[in-house]
N, C-alpha and C. Protein backbone atom coordinates (compact mmCIF):
# COMPACT_ATOMS: atom_id res chain seq x y z
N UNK A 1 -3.81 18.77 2.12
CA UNK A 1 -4.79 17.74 1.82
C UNK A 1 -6.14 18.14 2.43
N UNK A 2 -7.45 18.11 2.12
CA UNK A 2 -8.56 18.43 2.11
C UNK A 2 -8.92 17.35 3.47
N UNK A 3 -9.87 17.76 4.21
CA UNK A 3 -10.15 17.05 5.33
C UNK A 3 -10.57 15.56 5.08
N UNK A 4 -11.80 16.09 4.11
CA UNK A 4 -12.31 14.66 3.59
C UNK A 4 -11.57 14.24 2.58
N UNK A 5 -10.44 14.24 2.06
CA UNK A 5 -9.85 13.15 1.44
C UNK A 5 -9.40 11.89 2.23
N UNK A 6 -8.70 10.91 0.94
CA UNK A 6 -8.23 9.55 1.91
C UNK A 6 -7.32 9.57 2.68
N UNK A 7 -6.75 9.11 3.23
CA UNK A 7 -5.83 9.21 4.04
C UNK A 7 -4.78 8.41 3.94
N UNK A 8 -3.84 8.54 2.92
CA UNK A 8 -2.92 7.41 1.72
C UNK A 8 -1.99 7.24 2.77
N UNK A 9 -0.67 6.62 2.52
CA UNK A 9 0.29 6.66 3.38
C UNK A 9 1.47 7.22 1.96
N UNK A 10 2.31 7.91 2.60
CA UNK A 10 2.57 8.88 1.72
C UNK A 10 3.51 7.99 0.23
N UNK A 11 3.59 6.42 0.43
CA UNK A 11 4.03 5.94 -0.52
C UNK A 11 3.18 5.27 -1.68
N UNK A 12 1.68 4.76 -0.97
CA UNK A 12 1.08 4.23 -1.71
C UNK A 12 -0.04 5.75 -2.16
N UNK A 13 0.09 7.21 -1.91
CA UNK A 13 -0.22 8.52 -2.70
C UNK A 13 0.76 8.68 -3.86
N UNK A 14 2.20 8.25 -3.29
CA UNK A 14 3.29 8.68 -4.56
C UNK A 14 2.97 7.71 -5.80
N UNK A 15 2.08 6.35 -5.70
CA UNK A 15 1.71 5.35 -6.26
C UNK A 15 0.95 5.53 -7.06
N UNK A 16 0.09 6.13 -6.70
CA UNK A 16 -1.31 6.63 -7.02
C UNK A 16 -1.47 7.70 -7.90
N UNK A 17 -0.83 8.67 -7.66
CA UNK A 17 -0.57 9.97 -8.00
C UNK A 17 0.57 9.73 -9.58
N UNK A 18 1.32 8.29 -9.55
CA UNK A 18 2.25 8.07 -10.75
C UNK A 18 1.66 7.44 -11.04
N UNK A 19 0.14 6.29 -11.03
CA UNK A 19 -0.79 5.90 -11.89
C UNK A 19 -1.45 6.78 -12.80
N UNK A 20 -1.87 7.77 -12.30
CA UNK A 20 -2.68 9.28 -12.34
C UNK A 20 -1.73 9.90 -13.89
N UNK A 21 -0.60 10.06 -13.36
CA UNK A 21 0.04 10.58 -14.53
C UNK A 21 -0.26 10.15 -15.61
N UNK A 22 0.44 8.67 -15.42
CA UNK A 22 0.63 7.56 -16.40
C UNK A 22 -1.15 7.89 -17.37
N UNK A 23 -2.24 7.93 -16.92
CA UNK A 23 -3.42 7.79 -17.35
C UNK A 23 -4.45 8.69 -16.59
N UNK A 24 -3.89 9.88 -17.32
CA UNK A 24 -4.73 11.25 -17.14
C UNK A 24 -6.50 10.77 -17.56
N UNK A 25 -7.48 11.76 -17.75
CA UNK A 25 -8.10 11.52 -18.29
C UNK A 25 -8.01 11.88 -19.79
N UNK A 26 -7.56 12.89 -20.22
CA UNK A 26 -7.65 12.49 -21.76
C UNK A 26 -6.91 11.34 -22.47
N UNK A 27 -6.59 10.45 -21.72
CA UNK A 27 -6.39 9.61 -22.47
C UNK A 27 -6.82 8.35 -22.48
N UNK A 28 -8.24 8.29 -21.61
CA UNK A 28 -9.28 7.41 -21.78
C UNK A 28 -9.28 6.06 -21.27
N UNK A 29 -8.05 5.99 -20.89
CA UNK A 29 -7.51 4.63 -20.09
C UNK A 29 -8.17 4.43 -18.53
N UNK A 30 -9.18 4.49 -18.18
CA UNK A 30 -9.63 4.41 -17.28
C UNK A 30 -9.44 3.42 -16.67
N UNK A 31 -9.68 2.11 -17.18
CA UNK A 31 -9.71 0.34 -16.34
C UNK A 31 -8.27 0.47 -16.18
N UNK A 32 -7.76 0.82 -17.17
CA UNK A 32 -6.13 0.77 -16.51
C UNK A 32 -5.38 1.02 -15.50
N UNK A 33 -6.40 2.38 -15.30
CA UNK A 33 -5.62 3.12 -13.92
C UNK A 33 -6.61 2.49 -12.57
N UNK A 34 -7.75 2.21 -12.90
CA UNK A 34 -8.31 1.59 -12.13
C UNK A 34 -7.92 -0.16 -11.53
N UNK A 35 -7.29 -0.48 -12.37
CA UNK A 35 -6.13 -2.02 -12.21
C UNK A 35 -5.17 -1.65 -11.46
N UNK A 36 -4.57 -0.19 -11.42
CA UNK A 36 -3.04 -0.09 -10.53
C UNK A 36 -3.50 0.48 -8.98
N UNK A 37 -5.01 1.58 -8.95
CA UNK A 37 -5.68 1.76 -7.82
C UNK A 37 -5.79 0.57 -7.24
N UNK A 38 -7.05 -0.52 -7.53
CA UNK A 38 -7.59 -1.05 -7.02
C UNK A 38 -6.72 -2.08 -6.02
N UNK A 39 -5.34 -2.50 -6.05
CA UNK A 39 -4.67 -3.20 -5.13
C UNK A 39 -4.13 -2.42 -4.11
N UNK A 40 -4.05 -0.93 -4.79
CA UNK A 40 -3.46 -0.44 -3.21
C UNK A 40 -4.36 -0.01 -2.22
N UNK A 41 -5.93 0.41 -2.81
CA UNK A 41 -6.74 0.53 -1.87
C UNK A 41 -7.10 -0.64 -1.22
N UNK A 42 -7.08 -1.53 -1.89
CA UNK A 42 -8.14 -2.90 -1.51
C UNK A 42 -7.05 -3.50 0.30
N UNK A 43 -5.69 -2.88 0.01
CA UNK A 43 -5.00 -3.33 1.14
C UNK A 43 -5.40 -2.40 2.29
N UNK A 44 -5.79 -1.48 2.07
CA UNK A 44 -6.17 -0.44 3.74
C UNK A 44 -7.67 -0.89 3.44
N UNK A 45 -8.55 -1.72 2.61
CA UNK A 45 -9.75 -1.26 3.11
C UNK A 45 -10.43 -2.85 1.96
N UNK A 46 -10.97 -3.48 2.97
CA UNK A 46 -11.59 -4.83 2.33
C UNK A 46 -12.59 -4.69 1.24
N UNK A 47 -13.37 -3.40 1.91
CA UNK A 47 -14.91 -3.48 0.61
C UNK A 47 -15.03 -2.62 -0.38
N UNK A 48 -13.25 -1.96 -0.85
CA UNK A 48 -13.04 -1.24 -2.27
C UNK A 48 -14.14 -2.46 -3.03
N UNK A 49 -13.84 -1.63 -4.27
CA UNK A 49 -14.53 -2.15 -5.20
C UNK A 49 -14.52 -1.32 -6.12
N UNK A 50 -14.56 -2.45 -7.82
CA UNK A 50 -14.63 -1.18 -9.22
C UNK A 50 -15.76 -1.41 -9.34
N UNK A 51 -16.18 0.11 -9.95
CA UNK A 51 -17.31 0.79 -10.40
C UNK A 51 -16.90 0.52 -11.79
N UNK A 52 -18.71 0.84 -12.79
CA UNK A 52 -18.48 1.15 -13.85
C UNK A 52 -19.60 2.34 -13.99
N UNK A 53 -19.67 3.28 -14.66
CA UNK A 53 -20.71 3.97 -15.05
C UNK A 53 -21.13 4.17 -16.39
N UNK A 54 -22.17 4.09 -16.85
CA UNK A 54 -22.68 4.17 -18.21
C UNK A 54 -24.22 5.02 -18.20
N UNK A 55 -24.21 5.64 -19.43
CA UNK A 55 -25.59 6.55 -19.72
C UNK A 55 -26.60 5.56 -19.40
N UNK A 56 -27.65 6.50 -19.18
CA UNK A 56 -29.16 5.29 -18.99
C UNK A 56 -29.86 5.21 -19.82
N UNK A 57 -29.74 6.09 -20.82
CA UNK A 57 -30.98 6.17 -22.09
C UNK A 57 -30.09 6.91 -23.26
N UNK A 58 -29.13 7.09 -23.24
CA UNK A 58 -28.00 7.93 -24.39
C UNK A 58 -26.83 7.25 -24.56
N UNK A 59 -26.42 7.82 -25.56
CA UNK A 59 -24.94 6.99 -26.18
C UNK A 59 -23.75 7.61 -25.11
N UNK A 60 -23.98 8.66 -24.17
CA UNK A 60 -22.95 9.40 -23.56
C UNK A 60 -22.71 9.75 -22.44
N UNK A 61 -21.67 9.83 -21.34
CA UNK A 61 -21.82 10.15 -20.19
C UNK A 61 -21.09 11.58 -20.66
N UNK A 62 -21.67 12.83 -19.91
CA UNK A 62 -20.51 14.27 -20.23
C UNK A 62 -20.06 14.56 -19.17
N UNK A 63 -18.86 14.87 -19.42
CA UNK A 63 -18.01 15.12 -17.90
C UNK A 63 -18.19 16.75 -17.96
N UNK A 64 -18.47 17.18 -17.31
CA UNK A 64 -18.36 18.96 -16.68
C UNK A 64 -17.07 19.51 -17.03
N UNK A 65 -16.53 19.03 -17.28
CA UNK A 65 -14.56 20.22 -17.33
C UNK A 65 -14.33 19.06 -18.54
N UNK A 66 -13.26 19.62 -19.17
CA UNK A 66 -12.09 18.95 -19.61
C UNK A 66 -12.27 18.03 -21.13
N UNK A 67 -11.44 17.33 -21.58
CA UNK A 67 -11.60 17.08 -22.81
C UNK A 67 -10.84 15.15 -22.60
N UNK A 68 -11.38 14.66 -23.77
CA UNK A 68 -12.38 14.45 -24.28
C UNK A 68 -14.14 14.60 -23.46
N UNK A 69 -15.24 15.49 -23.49
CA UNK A 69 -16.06 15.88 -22.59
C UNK A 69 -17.31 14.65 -22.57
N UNK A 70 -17.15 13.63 -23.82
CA UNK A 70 -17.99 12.94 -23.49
C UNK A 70 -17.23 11.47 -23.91
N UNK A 71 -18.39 10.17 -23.02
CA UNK A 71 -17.31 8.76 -22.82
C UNK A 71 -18.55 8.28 -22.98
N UNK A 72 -18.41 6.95 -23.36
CA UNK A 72 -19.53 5.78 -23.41
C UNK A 72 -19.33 5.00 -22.14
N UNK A 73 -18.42 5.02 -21.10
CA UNK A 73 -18.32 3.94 -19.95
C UNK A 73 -17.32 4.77 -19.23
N UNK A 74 -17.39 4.71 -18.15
CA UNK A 74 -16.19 5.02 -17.22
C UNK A 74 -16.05 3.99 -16.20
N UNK A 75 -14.38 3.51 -16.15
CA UNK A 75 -14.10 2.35 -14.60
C UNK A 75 -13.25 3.97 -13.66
N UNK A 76 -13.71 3.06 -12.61
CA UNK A 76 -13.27 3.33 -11.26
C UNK A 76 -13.04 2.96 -10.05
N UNK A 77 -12.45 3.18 -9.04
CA UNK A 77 -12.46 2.48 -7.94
C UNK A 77 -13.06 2.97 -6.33
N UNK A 78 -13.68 2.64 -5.63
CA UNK A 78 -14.71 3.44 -4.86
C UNK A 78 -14.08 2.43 -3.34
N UNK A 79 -13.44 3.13 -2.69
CA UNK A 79 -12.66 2.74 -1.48
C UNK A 79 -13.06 3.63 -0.44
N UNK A 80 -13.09 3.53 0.92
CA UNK A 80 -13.30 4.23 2.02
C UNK A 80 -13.80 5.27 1.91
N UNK A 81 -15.85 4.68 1.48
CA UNK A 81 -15.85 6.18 1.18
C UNK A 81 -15.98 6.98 -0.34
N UNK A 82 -15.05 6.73 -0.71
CA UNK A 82 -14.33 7.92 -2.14
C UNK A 82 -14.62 7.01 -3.49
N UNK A 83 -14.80 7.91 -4.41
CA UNK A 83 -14.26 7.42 -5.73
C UNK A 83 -13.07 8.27 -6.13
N UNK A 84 -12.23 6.90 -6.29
CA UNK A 84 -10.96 7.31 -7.25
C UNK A 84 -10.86 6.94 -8.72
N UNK A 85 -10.51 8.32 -9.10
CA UNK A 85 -10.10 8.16 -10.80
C UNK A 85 -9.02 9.26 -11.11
N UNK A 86 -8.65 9.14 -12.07
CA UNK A 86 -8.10 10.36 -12.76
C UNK A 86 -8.81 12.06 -12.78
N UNK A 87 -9.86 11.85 -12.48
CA UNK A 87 -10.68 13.04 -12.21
C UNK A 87 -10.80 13.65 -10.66
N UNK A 88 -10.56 12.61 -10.60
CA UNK A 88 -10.49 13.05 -8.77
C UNK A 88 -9.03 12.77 -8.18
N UNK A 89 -8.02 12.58 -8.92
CA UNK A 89 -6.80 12.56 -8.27
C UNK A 89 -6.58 11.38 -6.87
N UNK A 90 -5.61 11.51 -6.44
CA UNK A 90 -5.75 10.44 -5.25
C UNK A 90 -6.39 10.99 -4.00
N UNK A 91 -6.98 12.29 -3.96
CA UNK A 91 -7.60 12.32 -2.56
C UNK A 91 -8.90 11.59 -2.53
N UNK A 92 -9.28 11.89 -4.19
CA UNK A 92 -10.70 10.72 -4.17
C UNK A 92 -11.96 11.85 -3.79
N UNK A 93 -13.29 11.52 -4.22
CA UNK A 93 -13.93 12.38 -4.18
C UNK A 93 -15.29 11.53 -2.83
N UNK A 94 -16.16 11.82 -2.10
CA UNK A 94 -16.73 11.10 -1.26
C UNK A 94 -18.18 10.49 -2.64
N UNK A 95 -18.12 9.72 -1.78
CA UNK A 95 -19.01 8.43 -2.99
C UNK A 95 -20.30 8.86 -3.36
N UNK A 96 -20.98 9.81 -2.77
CA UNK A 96 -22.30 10.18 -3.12
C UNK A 96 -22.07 11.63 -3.38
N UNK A 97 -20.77 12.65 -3.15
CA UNK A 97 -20.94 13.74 -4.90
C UNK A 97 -20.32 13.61 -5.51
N UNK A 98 -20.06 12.58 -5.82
CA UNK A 98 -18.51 12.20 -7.59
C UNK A 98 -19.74 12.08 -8.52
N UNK A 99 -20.69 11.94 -8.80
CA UNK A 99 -21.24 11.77 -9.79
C UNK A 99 -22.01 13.79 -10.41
N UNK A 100 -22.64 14.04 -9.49
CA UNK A 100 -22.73 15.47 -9.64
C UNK A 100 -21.36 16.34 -9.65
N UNK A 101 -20.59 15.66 -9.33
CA UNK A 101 -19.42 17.01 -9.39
C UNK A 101 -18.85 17.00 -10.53
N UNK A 102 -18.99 15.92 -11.16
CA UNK A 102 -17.76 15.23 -12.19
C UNK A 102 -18.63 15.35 -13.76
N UNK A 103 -20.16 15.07 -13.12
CA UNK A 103 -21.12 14.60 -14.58
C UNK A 103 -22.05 15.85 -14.74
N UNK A 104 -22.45 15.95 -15.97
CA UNK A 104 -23.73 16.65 -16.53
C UNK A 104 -24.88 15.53 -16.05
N UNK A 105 -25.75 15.71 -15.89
CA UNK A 105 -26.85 14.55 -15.76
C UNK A 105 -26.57 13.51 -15.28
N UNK A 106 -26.31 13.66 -13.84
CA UNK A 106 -26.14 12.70 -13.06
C UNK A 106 -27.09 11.59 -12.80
N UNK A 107 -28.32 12.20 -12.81
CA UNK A 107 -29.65 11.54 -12.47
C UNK A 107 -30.07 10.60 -13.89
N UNK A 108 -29.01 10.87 -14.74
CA UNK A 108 -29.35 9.52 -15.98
C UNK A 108 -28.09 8.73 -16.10
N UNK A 109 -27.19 9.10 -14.91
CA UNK A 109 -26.06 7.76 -15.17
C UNK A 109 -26.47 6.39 -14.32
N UNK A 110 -26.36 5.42 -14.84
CA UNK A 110 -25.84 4.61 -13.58
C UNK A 110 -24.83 3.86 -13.59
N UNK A 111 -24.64 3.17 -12.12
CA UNK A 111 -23.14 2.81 -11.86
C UNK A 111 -23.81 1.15 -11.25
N UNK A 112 -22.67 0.60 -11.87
CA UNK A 112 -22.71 -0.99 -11.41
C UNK A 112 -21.15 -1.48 -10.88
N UNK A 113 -21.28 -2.34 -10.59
CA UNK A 113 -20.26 -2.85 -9.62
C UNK A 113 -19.77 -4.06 -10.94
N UNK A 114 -18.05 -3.58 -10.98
CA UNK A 114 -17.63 -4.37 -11.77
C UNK A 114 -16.20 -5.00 -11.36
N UNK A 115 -15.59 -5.78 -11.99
CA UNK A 115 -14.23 -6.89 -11.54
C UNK A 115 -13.23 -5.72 -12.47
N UNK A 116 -12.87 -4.87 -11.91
CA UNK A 116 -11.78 -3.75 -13.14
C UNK A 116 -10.77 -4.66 -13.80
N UNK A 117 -10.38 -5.56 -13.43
CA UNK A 117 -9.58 -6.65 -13.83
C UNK A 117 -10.40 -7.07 -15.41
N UNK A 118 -11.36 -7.10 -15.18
CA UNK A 118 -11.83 -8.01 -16.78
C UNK A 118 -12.67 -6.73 -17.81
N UNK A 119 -12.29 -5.85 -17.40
CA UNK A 119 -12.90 -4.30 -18.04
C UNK A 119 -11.50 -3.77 -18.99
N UNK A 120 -12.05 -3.95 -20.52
CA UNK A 120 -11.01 -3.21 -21.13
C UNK A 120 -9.85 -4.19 -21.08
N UNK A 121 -9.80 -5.39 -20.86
CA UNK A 121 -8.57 -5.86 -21.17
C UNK A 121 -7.84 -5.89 -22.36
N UNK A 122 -8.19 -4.56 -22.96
CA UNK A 122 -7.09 -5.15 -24.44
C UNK A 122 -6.57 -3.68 -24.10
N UNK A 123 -6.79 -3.35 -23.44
CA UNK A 123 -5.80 -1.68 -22.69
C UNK A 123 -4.35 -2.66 -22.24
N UNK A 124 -3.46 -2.32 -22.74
CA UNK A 124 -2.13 -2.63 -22.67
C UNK A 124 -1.36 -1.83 -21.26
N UNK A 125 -1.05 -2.12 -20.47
CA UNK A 125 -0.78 -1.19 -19.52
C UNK A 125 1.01 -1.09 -19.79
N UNK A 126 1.42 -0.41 -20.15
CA UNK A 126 3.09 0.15 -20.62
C UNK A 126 3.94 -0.56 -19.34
N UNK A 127 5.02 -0.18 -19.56
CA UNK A 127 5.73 -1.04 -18.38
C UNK A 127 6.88 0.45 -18.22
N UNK A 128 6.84 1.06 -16.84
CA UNK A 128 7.52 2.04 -16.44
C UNK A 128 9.04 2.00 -17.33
């Protein structure tokens, strides 16, 4: 584990890490996986909170690696520190370079603070 990652307890990583599966990024389910994060961080750490990010002047946010390479919105969850998503796995990336590490044109996204609970609710979340 990387120094600066979170520091999970190794059941709520096995948690995390089988959210992760469940809703890789190509498959666009972001609020979803951000609904199964956001309770296990919110218990080690009061001032988690979901993110949303959206372009500032374009139809697109582009992610640097991987496919599908461009999104109209991304949820996430930003706990101790880190943003967690599917892109950053459960160590989580530290909150001020997830946007350059992850984005093309960082300096035209922005990010607002959202309830991941009411984001995307018609995302069906499967039942193990």
């Amino acid at each position: 584990m990387h120094p600066t990652a979170i520091d999970w307890e190794p059941d709520e990583r096995a948690e995390i890490e089988q959210a992760i599966a469940k809703y890789p990024p190509e498959r666009t389910r972001c609020a979803a996986l951000a609904r199964l994060v956001h309770p296990i961080a919110r218990s080690r750490d009061e001032q988690t909170r979901g993110l949303q990010i959206r372009p500032l002047h374009a139809p697109w946010i582009v992610l640097n690696r991987g496919s599908p390479r461009i999104w109209a919105s991304h949820t996430l969850v930003e706990t101790q520190g880190h943003n967690v998503d599917a892109l950053t796995g459960a160590d989580g990336c530290a909150s001020e370079r997830y946007l350059g590490t992850h984005f093309l044109f960082p300096d035209k996204i922005q990010v607002e603070e959202v309830d991941v609970f009411s984001i995307d609710t018609w995302i069906e979340e499967e039942t193990a």
